[in-house]
Protein backbone atom coordinates (compact mmCIF):
# COMPACT_ATOMS: atom_id res chain seq x y z
CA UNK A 1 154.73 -17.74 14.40
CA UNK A 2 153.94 -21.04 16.14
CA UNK A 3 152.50 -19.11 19.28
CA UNK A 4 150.78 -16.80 17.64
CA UNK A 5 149.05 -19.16 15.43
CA UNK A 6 148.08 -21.42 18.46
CA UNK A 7 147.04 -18.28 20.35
CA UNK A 8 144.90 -17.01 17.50
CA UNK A 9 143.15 -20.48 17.57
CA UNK A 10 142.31 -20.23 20.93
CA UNK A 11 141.12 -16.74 20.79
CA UNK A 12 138.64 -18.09 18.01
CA UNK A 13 137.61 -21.23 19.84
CA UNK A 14 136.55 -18.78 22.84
CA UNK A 15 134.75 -16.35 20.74
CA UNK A 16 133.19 -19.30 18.95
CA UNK A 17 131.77 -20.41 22.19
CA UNK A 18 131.95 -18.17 24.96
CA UNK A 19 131.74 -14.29 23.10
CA UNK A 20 127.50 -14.32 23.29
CA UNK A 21 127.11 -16.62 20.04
CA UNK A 22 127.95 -13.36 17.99
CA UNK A 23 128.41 -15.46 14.90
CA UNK A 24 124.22 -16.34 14.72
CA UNK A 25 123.69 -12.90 14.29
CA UNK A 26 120.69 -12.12 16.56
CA UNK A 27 117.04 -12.48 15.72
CA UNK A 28 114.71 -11.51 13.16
CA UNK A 29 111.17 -10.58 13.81
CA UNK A 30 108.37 -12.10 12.37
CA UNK A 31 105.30 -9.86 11.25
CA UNK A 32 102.89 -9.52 14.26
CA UNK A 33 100.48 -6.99 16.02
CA UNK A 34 100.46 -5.35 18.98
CA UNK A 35 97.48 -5.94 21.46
CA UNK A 36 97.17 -1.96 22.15
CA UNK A 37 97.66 0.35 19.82
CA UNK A 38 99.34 3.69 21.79
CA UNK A 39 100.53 6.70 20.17
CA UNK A 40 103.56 6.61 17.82
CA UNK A 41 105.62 9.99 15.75
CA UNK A 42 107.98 9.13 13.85
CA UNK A 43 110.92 10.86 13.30
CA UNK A 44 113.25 11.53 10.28
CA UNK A 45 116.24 13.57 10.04
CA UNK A 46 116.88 14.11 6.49
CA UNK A 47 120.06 16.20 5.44
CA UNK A 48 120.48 15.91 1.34
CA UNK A 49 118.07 12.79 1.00
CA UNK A 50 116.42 13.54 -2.31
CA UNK A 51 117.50 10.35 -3.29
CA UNK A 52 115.75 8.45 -1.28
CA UNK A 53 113.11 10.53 0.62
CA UNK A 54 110.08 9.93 -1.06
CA UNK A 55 110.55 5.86 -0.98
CA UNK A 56 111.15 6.32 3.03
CA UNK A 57 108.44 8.41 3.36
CA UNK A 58 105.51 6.79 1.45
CA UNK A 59 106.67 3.51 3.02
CA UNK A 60 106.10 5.36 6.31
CA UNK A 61 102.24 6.81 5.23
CA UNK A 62 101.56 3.26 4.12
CA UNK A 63 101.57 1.54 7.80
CA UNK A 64 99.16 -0.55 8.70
CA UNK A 65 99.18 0.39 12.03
CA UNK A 66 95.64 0.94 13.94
CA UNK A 67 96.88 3.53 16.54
CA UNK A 68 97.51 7.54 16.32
CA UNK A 69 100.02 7.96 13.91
CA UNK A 70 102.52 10.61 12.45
CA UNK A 71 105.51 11.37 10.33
CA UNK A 72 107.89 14.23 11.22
CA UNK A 73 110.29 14.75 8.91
CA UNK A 74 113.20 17.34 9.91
CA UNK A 75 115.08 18.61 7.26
CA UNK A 76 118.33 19.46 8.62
CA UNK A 77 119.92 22.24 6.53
CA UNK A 78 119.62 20.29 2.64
CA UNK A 79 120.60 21.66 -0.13
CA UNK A 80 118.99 18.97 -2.82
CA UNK A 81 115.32 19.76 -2.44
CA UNK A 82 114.71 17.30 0.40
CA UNK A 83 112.13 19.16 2.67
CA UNK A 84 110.11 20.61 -0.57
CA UNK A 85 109.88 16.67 -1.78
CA UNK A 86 108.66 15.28 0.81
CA UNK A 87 106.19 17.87 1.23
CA UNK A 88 104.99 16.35 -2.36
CA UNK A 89 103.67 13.78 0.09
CA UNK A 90 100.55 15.30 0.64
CA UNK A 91 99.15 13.53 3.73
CA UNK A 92 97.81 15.08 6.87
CA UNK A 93 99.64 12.97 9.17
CA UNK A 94 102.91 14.19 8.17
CA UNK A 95 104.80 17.28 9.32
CA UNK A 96 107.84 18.54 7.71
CA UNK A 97 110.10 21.09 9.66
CA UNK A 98 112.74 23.28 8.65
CA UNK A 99 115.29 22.31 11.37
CA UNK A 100 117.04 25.62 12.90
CA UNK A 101 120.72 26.11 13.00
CA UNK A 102 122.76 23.34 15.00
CA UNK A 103 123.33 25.27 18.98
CA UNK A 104 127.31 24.87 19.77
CA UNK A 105 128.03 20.91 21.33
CA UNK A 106 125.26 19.13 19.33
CA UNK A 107 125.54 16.69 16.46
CA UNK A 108 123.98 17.97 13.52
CA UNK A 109 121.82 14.63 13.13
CA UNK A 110 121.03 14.55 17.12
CA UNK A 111 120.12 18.05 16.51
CA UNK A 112 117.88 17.32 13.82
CA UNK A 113 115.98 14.06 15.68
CA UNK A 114 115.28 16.76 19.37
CA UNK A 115 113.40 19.18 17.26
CA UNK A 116 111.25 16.07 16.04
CA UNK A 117 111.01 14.98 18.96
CA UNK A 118 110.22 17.99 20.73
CA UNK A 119 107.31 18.49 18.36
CA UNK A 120 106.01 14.87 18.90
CA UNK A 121 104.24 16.32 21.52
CA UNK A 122 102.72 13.54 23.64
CA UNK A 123 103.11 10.48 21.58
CA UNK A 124 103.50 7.57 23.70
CA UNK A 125 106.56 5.53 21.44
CA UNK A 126 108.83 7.07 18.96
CA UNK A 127 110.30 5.82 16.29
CA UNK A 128 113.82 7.25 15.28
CA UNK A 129 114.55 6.02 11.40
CA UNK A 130 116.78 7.11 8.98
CA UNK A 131 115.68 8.97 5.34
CA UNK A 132 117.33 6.11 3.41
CA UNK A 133 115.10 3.37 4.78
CA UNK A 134 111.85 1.81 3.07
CA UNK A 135 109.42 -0.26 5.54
CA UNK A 136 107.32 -2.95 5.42
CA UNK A 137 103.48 -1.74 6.25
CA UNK A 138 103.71 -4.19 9.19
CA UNK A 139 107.54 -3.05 10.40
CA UNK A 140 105.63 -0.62 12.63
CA UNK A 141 102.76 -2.75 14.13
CA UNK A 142 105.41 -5.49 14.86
CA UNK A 143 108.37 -2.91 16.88
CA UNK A 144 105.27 -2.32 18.92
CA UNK A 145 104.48 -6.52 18.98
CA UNK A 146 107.95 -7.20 20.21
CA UNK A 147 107.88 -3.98 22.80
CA UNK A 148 105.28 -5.58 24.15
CA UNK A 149 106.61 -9.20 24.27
CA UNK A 150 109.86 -8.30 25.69
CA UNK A 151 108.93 -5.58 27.63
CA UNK A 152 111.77 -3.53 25.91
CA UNK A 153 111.65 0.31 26.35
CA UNK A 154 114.02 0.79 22.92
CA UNK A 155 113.59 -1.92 20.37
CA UNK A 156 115.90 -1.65 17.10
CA UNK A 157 117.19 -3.28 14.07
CA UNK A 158 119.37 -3.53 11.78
CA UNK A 159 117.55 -3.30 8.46
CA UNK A 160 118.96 -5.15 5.66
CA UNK A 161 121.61 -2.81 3.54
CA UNK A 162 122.11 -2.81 0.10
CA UNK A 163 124.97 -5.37 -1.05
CA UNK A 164 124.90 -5.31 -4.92
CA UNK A 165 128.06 -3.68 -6.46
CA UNK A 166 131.35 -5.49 -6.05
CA UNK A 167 132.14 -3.58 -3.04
CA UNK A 168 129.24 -4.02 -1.33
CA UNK A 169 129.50 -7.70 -2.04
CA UNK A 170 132.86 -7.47 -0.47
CA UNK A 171 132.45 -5.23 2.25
CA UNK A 172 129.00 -5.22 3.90
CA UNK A 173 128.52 -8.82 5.19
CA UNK A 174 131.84 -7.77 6.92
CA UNK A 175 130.21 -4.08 8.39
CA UNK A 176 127.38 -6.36 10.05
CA UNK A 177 129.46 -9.32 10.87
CA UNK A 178 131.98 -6.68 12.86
CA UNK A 179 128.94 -5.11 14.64
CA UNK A 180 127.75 -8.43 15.88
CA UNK A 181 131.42 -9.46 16.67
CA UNK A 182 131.37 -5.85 18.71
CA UNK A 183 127.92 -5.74 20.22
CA UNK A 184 127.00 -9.75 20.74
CA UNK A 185 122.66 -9.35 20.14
CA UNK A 186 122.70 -11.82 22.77
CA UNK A 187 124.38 -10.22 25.35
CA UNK A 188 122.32 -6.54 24.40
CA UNK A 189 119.79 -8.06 24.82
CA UNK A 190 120.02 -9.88 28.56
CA UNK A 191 119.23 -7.58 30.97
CA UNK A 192 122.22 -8.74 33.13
CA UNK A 193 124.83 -7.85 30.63
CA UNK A 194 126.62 -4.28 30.50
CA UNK A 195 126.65 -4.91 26.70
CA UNK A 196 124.43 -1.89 25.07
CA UNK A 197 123.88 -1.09 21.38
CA UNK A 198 120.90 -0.03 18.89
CA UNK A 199 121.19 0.17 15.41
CA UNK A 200 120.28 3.59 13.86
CA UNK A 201 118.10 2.38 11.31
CA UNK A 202 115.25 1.39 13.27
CA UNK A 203 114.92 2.74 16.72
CA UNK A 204 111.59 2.54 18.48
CA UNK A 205 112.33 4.07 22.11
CA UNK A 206 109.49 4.49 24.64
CA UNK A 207 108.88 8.57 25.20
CA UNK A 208 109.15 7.71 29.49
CA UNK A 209 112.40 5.95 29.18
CA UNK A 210 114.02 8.47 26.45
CA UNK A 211 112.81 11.62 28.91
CA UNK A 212 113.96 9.58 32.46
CA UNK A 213 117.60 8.77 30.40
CA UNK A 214 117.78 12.78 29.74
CA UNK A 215 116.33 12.90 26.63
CA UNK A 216 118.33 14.09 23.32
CA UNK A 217 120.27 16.60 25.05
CA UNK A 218 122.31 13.25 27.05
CA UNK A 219 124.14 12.41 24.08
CA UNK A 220 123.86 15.52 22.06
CA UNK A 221 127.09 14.89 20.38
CA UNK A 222 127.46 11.67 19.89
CA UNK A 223 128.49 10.90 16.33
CA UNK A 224 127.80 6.85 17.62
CA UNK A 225 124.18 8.30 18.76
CA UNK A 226 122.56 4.89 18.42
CA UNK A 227 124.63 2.71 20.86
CA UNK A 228 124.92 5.99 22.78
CA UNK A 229 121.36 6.11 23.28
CA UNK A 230 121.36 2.47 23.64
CA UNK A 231 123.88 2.92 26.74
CA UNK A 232 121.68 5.35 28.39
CA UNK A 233 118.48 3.50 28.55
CA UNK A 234 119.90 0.33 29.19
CA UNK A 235 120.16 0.92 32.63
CA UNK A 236 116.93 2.11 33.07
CA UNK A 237 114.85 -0.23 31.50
CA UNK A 238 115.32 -3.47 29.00
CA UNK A 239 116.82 -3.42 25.26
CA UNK A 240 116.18 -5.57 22.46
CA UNK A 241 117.96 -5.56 18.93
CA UNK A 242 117.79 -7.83 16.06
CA UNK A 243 117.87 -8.23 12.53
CA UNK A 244 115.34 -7.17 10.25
CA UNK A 245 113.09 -8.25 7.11
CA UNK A 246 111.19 -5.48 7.21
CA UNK A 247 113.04 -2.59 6.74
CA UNK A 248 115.93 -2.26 4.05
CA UNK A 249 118.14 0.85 3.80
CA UNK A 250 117.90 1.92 0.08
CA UNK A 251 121.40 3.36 -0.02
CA UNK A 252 123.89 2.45 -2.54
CA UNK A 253 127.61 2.18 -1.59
CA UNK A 254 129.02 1.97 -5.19
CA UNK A 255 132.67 2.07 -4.72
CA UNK A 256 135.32 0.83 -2.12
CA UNK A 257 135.96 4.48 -0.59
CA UNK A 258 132.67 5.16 -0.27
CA UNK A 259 132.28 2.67 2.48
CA UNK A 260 136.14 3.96 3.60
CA UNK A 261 134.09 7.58 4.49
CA UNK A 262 131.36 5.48 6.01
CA UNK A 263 133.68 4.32 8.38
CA UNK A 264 136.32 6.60 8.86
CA UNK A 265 133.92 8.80 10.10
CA UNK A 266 133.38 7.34 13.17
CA UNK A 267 136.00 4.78 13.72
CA UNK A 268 138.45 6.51 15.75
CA UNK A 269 135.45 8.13 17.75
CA UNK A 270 134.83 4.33 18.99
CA UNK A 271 138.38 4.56 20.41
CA UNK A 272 137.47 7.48 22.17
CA UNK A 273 140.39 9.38 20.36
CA UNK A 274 142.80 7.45 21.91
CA UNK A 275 146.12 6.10 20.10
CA UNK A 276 146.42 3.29 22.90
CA UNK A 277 143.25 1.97 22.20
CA UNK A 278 144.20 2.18 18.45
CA UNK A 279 147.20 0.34 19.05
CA UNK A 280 145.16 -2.19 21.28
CA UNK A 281 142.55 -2.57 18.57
CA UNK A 282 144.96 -2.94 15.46
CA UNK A 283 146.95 -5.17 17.14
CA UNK A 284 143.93 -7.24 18.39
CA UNK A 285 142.56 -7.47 15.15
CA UNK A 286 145.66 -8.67 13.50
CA UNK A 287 145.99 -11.80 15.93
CA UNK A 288 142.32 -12.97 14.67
CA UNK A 289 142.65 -11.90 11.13
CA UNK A 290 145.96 -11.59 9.95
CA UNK A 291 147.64 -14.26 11.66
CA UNK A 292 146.00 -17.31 10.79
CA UNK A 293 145.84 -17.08 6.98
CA UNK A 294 149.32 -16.18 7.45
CA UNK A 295 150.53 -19.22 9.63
CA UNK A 296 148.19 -21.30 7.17
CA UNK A 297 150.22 -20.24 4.30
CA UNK A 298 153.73 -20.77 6.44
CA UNK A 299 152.09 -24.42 6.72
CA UNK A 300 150.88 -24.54 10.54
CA UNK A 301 148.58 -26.51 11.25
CA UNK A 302 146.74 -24.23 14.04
CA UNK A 303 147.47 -21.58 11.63
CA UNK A 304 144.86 -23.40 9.56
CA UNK A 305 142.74 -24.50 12.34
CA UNK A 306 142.16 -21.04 13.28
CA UNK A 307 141.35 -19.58 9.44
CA UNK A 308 138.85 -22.40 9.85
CA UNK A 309 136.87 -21.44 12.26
CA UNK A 310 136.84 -18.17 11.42
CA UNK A 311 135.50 -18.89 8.18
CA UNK A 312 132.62 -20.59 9.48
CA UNK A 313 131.69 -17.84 12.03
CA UNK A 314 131.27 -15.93 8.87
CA UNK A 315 128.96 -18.53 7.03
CA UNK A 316 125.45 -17.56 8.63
CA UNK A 317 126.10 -13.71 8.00
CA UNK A 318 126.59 -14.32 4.66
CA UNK A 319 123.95 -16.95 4.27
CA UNK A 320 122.34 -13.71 5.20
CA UNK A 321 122.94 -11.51 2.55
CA UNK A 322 122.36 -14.37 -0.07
CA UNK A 323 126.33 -14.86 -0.69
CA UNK A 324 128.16 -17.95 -1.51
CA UNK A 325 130.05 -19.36 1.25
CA UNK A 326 133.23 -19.75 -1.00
CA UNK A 327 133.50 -15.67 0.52
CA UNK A 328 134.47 -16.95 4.16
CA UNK A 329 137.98 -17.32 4.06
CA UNK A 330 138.30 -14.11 2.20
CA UNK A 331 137.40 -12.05 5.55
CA UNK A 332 140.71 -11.26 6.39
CA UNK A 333 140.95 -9.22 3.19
CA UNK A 334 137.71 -7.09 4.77
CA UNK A 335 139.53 -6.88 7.85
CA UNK A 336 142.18 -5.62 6.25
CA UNK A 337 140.05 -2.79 4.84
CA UNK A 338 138.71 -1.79 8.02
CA UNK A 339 141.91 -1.92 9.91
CA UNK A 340 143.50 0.54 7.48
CA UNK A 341 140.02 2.39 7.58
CA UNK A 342 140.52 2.68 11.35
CA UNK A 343 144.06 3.99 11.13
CA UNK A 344 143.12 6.13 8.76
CA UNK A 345 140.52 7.77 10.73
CA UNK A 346 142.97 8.25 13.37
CA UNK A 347 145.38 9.94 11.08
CA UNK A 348 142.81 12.51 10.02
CA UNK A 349 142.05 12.92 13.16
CA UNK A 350 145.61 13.95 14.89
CA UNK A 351 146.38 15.69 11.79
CA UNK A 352 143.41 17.68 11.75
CA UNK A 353 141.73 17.26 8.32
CA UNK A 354 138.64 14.62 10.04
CA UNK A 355 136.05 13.45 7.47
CA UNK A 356 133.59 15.31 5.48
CA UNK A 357 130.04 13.87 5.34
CA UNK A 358 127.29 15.64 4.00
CA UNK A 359 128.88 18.50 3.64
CA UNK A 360 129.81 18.81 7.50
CA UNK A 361 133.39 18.35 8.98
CA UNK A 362 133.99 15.30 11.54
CA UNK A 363 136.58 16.34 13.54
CA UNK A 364 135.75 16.01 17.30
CA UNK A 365 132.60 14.91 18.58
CA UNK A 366 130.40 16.96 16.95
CA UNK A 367 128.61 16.38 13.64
């Protein structure tokens, strides 16, 4: 135990230091304007979003932006009402489209975002969003302020998510703290790292750079779709993503297993289906996670040391979501959770059953 615990220290003093300051967790954009004001469609997929539909889209008619301007919602196949309520939205710059069935190799949600795409027409800048979001009337105005500034062809954030039942207090500082630990902001966005990711929130992608990276059909089924996309464009042009204030995902995770589908759905699709990167990952994770707490309590020192920092990598992300700091040490229990959550998706997986999300199967690649 005395290795490991001095090994897990140093593994936590490097990633402290050296793994692209993941612990800061990226920038946050202030309100601003653009200085031109080009074209934008947005585009929403919406499968079963009654919910939350009419909050997304009236925060989307509500923009203050100056340029051309329009709303495509794509209701992909609901069941709940979604398309006729946001036709209740009665505004001549939005379109609502009764998405066709999914063609054989596409993700139902990919699926969903070409056809709104495809009937963007000519719109310079397109902005990809999900049905459960609610924006600011300056979120637009100021993706198009930082495109500018940056000279990004795909800027994206991830909006603020809901954390108000006990799971959610538990759980989602965690889900953004991973993603950070994964994708470094820092690294995504320096043009000399191989490091790509978007969040699918808020994705505002430059019509030339989507169409020269292949367009939709590249990662038609991606169930990741936003750091897929983000992998394709990287190479051609500059990425940015950040935080935002502006944009807050409306919702609600109520229970523990509800986040456990959230994940499982995808997890073992990171892993590219493969039960050596699963044993790579597990193991990896229980070296940073599991072993220092553990030493700690077997009274090691470095043990200790290492819980430590950990801890206070998890301080700002929390600061974050308005939550005590007295939460730090307890992120081994969330990495715990997603650990198992991870095995678990692999076990559904080899044993055939995959997740069910909206009504659709996960299995393989496809959505």
């Amino acid at each position: 135990m005395t290795w490991l615990a001095l090994l897990a220290l140093l593994a936590w003093l490097y990633l402290g230091v050296a793994h692209g300051r993941f612990w800061q967790g990226g920038p946050t954009l202030a309100p601003a304007a653009p200085a031109s004001a080009p074209a934008v469609a947005v585009v929403v997929p919406a499968r079963d979003e009654a919910a939350t539909i009419t909050a997304s889209i009236v925060s989307l008619l509500a923009q203050s932006y100056a340029g051309p301007y329009r709303v495509i919602l794509v209701d992909d196949g609901s069941e709940d009402g979604t398309g006729a309520i946001a036709r209740e939205c009665d505004d001549g710059r939005l379109t609502v489209i009764a998405g066709s069935a999914r063609p054989p190799g596409w993700a139902g949600k990919l699926w969903a975002v070409a056809q709104g795409v495809a009937a963007a027409e000519a719109a310079e800048w397109l902005l990809l969003t999900d049905a459960d979001i609610v924006h600011d009337p300056r979120h637009v105005a100021t993706l198009l302020a930082q495109a500018e500034r940056s000279g990004a062809a795909l800027v994206s954030e991830m909006v603020a998510l809901n954390c108000e039942s006990a799971a959610e207090r538990a759980l989602v500082p965690a889900f953004v703290y991973f993603f950070q630990f994964l994708y470094p902001f820092a690294r995504v966005n320096d043009p000399r790292s191989r490091t790509a990711a978007a969040a699918g929130g808020t994705m505002l992608i430059r019509r030339e750079a989507l169409e020269r990276a292949g367009g939709i059909a590249a990662i038609s089924g991606a169930l990741i779709d936003d750091v897929a996309l983000a992998a394709g464009i990287k190479p051609l042009a500059p990425i940015w993503l950040g935080h935002s204030r502006l944009a807050r995902s409306i919702r609600r995770y109520p229970q523990a297993r509800d986040i456990w589908r959230m994940i499982a759905r995808s997890a073992y699709v990171q892993l590219r289906h493969s039960l050596l990167l699963l044993l790579g990952t597990l193991l990896g994770l229980a070296l940073l996670f599991v072993v220092p707490p553990a030493a700690a309590a077997a009274g090691h020192v470095s043990g200790l040391a290492a819980w430590a920092v950990m801890a206070t990598t998890f301080l700002p992300t929390l600061r974050r979501f308005g939550l005590s700091g007295l939460r730090a040490p307890l992120l081994p229990l969330a990495a715990l959770f997603y650990m198992a959550a991870t095995l678990g998706s692999a076990i559904d997986h080899h044993r055939g059953r995959g997740v069910t999300w909206k009504r659709r199967a996960y299995t393989e690649r496809q959505a």
